[in-house]
Protein backbone atom coordinates (compact mmCIF):
# COMPACT_ATOMS: atom_id res chain seq x y z
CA UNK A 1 0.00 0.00 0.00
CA UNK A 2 1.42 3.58 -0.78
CA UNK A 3 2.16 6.10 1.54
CA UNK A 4 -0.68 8.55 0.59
CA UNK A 5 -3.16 5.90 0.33
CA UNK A 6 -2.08 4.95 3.67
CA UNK A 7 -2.79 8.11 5.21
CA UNK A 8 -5.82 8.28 3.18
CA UNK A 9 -7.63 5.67 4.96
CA UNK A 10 -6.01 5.84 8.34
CA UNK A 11 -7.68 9.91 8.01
CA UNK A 12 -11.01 8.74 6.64
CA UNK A 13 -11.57 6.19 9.70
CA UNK A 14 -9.78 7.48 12.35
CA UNK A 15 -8.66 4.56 14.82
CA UNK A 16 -10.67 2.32 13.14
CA UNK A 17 -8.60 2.19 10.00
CA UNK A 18 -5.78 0.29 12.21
CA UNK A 19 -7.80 -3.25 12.61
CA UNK A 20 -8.89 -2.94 9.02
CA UNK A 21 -5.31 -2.08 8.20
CA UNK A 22 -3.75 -5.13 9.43
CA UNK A 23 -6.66 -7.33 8.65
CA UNK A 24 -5.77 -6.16 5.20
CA UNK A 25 -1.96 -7.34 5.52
CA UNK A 26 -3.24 -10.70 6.38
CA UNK A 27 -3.71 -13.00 4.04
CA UNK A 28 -6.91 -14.80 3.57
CA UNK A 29 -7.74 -18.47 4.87
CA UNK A 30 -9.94 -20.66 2.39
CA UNK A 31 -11.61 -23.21 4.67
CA UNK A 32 -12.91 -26.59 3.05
CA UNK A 33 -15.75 -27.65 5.41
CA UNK A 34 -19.00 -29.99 5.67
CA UNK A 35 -22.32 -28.15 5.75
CA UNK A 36 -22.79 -29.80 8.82
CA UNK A 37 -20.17 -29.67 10.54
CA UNK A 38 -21.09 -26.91 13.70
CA UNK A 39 -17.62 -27.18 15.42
CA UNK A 40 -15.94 -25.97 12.23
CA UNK A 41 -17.93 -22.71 11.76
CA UNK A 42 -16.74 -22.33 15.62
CA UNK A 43 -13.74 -21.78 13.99
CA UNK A 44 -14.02 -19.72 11.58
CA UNK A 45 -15.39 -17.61 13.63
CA UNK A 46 -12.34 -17.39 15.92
CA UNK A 47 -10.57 -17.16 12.78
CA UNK A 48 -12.44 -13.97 12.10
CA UNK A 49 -12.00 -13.07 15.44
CA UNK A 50 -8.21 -12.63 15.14
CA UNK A 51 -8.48 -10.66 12.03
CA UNK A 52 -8.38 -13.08 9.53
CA UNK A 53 -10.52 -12.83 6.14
CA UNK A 54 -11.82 -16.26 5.85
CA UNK A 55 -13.51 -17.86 2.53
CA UNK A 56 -15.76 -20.82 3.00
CA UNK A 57 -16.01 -23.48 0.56
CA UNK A 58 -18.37 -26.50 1.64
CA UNK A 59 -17.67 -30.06 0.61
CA UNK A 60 -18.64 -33.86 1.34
CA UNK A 61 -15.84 -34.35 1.90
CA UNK A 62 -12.74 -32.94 2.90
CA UNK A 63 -10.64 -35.73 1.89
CA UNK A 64 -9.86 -34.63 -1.62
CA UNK A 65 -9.27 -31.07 -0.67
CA UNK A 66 -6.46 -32.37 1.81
CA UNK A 67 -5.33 -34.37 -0.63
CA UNK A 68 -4.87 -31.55 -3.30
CA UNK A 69 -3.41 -29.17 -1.09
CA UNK A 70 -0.66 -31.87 0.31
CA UNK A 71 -1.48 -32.44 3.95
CA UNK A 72 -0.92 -36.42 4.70
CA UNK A 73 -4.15 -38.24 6.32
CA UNK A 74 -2.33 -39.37 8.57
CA UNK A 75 -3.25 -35.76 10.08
CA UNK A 76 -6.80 -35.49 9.08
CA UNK A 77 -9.09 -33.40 10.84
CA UNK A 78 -13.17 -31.97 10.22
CA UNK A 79 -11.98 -29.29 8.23
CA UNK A 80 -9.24 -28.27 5.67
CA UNK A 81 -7.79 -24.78 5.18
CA UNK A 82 -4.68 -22.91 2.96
CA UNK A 83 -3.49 -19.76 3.51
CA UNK A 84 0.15 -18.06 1.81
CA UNK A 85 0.68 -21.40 0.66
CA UNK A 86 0.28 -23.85 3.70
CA UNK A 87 -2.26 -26.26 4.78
CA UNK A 88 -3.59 -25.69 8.15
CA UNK A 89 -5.70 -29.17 9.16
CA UNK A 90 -8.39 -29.38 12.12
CA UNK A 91 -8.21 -26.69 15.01
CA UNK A 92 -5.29 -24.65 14.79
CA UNK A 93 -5.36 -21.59 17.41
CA UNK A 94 -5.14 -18.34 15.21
CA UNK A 95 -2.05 -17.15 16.71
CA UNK A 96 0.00 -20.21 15.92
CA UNK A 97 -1.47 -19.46 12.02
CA UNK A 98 0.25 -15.59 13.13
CA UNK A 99 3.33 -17.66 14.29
CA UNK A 100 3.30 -19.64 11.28
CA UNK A 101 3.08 -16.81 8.87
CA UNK A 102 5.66 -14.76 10.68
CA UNK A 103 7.93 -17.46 10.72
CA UNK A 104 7.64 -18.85 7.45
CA UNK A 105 9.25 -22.35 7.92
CA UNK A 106 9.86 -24.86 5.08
CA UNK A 107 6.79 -26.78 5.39
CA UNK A 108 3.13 -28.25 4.82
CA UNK A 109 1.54 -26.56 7.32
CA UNK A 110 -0.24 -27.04 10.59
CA UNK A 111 -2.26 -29.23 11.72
CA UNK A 112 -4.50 -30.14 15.51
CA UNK A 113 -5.29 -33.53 14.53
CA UNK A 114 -8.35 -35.05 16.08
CA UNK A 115 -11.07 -32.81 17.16
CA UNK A 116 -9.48 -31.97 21.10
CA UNK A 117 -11.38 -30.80 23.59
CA UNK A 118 -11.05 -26.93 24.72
CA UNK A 119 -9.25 -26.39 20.83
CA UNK A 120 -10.66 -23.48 18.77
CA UNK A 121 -14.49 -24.20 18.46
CA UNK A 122 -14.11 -27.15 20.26
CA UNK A 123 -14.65 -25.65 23.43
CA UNK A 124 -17.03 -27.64 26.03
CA UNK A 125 -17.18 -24.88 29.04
CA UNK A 126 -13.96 -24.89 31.21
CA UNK A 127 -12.82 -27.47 30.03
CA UNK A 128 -9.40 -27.90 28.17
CA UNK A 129 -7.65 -30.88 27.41
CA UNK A 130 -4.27 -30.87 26.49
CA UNK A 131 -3.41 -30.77 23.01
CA UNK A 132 -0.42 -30.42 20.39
CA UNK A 133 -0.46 -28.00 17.05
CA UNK A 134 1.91 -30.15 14.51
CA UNK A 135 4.31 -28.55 12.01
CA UNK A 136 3.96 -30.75 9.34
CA UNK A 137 7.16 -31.03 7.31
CA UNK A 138 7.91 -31.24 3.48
CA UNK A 139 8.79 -34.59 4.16
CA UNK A 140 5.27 -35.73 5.70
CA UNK A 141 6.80 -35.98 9.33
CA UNK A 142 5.65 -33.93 12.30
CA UNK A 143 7.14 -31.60 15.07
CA UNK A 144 5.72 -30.05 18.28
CA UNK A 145 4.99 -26.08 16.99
CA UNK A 146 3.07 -25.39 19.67
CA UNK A 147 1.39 -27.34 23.20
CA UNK A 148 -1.68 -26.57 24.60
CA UNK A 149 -3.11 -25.27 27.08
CA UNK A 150 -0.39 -22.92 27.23
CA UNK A 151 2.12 -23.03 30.44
């Protein structure tokens, strides 16, 4: 974004402009879904929540869509989602996706296999049981990017 057009909307919406701003610098998340699925509108809304622009696409199946974008079964999840490039599989907390983008490691993606208890839109009141987000390498092996609940 230039300079001037910068200004240009920070002037025309005052302090407003700055949470549009850097929901603008973020890129969007397409999410491949089931029409039924409840738990994975929870989170796209969290998703949306942290800033993100999300697209929704809804399928039968989100086996195919995994498959296309290169995310291994082996860490399937309810839902499906790329963004700048990676997969991001099941319940990934939005500011790992920040970490991940930020960071921009040589890999797959993310991924919260399972559908864990007290994840993003998996919460069940207090709640919260412990749960890792994978990195998922180019190599289809995994690594500890993040534990929950945070210590």
């Amino acid at each position: 974004m230039k300079r001037r057009s910068l200004l240009a909307l920070i002037a025309a919406t005052g302090a407003a402009g700055v949470p549009a701003l850097a929901r603008a610098e973020r890129p969007a998340i397409h999410v491949f879904k089931s029409a039924y699925c409840e738990c994975c509108a929870a989170w796209v809304e969290h998703l949306r929540g942290a800033g993100f622009t999300v697209k929704v696409t809804v399928v039968d199946d989100t086996t195919a869509a995994r498959k296309r974008l290169g995310m291994p079964d082996a860490f399937g999840s309810c839902h499906t989602a790329s963004v700048a490039g990676y997969v991001l599989e099941g319940h990934v907390p939005a500011a790992e996706v920040k970490r991940l983008l930020a960071t921009r490691p040589d890999a797959i993606g993310l991924a919260v296999p399972g559908m864990p208890v007290g994840s993003p839109g998996m919460e069940v009141g207090t709640r919260q049981d412990p749960y890792d987000v994978l990195l998922v390498g180019r190599n289809g092996r995994s690594t500890v990017f993040a534990t929950y609940p945070k210590r």
